[in-house]
PDB file of N, CA and C in Angstrom:
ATOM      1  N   UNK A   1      93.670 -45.653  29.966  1.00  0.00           N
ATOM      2  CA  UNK A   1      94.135 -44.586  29.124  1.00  0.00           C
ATOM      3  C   UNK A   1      94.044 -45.005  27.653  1.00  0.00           C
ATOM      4  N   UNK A   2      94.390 -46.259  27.511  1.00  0.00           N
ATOM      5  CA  UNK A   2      94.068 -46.875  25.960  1.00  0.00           C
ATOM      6  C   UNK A   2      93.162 -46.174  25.311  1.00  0.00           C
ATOM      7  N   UNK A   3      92.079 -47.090  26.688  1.00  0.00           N
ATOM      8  CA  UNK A   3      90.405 -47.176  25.802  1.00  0.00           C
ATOM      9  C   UNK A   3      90.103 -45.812  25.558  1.00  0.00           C
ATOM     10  N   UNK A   4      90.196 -44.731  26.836  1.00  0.00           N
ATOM     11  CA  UNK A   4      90.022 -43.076  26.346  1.00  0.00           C
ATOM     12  C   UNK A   4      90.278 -42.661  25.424  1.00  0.00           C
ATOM     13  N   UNK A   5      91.705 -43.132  24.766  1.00  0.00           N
ATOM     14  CA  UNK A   5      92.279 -42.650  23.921  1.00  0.00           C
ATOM     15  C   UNK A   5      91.516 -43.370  22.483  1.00  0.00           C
ATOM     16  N   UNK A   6      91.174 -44.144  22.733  1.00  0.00           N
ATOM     17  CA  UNK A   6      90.562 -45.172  21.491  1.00  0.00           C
ATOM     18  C   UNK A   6      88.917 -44.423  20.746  1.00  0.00           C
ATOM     19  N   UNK A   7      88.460 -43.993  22.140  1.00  0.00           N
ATOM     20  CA  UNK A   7      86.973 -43.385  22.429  1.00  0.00           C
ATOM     21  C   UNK A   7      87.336 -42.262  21.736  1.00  0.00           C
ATOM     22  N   UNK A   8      88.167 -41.459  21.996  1.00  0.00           N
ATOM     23  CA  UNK A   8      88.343 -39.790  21.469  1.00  0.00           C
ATOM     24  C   UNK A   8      89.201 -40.092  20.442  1.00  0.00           C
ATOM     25  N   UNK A   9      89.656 -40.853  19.982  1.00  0.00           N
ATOM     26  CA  UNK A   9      89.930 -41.434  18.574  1.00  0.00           C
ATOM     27  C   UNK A   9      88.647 -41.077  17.703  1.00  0.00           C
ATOM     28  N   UNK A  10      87.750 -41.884  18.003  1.00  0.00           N
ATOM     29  CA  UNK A  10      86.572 -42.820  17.471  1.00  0.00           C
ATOM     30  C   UNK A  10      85.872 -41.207  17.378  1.00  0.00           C
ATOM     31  N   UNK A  11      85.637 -40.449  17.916  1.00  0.00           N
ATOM     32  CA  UNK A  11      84.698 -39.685  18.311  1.00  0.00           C
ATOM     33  C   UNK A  11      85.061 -38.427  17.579  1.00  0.00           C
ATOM     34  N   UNK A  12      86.314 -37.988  17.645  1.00  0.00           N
ATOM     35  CA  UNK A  12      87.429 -36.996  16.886  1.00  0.00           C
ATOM     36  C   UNK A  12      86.873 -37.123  15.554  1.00  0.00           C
ATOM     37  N   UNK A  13      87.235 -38.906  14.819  1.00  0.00           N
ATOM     38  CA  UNK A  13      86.758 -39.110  13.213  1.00  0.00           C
ATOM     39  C   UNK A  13      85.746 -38.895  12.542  1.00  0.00           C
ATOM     40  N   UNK A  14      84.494 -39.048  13.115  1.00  0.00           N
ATOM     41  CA  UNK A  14      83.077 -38.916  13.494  1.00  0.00           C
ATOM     42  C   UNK A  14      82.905 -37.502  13.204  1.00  0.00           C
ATOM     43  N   UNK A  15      82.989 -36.972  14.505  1.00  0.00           N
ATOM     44  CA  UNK A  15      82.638 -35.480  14.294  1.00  0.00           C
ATOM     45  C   UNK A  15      83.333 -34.325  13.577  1.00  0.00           C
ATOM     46  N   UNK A  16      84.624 -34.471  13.223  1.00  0.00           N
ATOM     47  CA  UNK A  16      85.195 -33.864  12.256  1.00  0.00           C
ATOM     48  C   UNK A  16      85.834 -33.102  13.438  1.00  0.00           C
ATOM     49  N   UNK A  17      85.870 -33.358  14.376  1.00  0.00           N
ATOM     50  CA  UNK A  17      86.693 -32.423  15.792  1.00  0.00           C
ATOM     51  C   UNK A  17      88.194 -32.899  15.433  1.00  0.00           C
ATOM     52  N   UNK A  18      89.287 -31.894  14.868  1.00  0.00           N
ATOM     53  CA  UNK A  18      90.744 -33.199  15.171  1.00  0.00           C
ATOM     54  C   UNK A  18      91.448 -32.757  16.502  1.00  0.00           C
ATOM     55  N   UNK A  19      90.765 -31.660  17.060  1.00  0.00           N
ATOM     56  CA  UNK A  19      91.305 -31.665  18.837  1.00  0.00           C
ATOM     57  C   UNK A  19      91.222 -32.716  19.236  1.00  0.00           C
ATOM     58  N   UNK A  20      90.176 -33.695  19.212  1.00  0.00           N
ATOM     59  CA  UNK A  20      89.565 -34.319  19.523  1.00  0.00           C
ATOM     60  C   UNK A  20      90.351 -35.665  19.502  1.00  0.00           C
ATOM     61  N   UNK A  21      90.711 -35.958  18.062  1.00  0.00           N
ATOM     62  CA  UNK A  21      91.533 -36.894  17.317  1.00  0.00           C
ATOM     63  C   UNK A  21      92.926 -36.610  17.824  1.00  0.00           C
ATOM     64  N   UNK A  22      93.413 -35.488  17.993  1.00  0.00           N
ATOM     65  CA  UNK A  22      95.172 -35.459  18.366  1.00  0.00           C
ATOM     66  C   UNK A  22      95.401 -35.879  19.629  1.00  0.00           C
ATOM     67  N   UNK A  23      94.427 -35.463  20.203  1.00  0.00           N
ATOM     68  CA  UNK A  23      94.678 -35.948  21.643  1.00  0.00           C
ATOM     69  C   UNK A  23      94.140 -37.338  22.347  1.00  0.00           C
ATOM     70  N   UNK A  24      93.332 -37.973  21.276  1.00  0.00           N
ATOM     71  CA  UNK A  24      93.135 -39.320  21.472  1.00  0.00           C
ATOM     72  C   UNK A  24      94.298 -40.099  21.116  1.00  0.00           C
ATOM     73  N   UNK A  25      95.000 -39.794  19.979  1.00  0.00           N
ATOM     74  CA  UNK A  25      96.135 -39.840  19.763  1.00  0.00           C
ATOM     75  C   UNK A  25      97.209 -40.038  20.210  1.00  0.00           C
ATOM     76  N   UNK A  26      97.300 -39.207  20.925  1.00  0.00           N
ATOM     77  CA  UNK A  26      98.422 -38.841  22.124  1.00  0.00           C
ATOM     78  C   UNK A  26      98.429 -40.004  23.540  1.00  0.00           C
ATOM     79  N   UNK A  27      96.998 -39.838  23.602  1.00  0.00           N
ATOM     80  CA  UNK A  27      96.653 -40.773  24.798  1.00  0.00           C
ATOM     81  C   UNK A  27      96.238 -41.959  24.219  1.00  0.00           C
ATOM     82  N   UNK A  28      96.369 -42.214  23.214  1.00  0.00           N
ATOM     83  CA  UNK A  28      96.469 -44.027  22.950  1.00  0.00           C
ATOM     84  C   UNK A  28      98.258 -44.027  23.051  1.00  0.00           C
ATOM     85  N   UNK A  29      99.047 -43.129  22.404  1.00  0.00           N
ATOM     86  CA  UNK A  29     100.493 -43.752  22.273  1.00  0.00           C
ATOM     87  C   UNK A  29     101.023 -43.954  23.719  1.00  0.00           C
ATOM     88  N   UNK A  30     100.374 -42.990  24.588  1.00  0.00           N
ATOM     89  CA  UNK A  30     100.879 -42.968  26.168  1.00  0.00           C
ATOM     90  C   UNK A  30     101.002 -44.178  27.068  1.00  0.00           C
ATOM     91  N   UNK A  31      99.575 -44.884  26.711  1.00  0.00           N
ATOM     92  CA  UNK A  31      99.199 -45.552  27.373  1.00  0.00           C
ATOM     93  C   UNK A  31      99.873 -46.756  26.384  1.00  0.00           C
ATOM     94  N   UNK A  32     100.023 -47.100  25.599  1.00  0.00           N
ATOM     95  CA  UNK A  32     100.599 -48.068  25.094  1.00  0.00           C
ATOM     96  C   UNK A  32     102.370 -48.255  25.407  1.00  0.00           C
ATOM     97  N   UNK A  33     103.039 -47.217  25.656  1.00  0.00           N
ATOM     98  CA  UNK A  33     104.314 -47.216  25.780  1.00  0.00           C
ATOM     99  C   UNK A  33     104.025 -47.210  27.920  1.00  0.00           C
ATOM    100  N   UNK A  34     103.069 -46.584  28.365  1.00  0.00           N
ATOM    101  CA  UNK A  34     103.418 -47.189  29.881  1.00  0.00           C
ATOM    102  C   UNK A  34     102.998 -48.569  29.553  1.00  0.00           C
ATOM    103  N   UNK A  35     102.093 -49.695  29.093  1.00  0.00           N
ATOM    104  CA  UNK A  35     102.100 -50.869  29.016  1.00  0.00           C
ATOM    105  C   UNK A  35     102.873 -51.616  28.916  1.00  0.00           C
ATOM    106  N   UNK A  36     103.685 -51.528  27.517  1.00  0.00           N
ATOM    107  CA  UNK A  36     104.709 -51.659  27.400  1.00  0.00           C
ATOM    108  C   UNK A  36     106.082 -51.903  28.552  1.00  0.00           C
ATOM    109  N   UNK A  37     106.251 -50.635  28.850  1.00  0.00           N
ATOM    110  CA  UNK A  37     106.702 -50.537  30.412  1.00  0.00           C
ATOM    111  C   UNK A  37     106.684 -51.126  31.473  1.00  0.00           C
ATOM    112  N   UNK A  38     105.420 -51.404  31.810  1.00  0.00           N
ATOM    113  CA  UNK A  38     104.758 -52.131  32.643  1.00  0.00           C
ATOM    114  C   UNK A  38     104.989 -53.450  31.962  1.00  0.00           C
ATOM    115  N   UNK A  39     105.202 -54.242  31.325  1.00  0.00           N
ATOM    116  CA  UNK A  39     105.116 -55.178  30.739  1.00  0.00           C
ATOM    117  C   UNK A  39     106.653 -55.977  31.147  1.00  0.00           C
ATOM    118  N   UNK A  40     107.021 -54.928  30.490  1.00  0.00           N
ATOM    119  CA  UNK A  40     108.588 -55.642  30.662  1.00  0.00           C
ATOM    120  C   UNK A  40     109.384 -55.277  32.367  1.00  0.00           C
ATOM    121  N   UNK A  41     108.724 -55.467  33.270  1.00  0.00           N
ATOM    122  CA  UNK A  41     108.846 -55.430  34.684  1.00  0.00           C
ATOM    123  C   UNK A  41     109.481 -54.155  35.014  1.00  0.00           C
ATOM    124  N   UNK A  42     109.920 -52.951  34.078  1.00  0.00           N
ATOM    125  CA  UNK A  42     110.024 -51.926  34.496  1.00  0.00           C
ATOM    126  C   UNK A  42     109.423 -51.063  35.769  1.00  0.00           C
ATOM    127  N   UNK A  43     109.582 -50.587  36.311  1.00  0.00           N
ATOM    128  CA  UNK A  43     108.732 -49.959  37.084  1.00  0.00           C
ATOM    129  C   UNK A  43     108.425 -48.573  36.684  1.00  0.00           C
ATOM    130  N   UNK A  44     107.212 -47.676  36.909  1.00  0.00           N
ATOM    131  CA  UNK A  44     106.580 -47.075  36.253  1.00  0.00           C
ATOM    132  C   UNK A  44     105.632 -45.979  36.999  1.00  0.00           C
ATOM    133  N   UNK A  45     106.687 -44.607  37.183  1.00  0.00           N
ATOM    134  CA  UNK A  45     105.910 -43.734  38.481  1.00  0.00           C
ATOM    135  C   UNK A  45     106.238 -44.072  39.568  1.00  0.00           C
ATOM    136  N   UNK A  46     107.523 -45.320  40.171  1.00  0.00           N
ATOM    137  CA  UNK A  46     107.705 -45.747  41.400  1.00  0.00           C
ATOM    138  C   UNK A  46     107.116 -47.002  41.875  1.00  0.00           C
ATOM    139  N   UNK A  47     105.983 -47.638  40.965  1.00  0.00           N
ATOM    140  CA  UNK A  47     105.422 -48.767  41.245  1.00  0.00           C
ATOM    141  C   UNK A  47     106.214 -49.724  40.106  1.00  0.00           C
ATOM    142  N   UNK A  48     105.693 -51.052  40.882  1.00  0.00           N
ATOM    143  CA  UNK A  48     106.562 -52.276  39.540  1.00  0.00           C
ATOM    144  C   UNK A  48     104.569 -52.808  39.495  1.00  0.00           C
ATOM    145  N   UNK A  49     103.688 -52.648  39.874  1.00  0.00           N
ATOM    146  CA  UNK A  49     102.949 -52.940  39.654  1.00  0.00           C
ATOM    147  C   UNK A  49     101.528 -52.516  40.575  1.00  0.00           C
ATOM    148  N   UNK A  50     100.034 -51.861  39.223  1.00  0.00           N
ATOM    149  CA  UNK A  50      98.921 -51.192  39.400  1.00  0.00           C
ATOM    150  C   UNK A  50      97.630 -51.631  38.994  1.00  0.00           C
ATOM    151  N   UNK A  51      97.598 -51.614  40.007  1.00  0.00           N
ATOM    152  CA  UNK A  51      96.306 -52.890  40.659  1.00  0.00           C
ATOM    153  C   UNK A  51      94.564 -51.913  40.099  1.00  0.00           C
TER     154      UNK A  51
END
């Protein structure tokens, strides 16, 4: 989810799309706060860990 989010970052800036950009956006902060999550042995959706 990072990297998606990193890609439609990248791609959003580029093309002048900011749909594009908000929602890369969105899905970089997502995926950084489940990491996060995941990080600190939380469990996450019912799993403690995703293989």
């Amino acid at each position: 989810m990072i990297i998606l989010g990193l890609i439609l970052l990248v791609v959003g800036f580029l093309t002048g799309l900011s749909l594009l950009y908000y929602i890369g956006g969105i899905l970089l902060v997502i995926g950084l706060v489940l990491l996060v999550l995941g990080r600190t042995g939380r469990a996450v959706g019912g799993r403690k860990v995703w293989y």
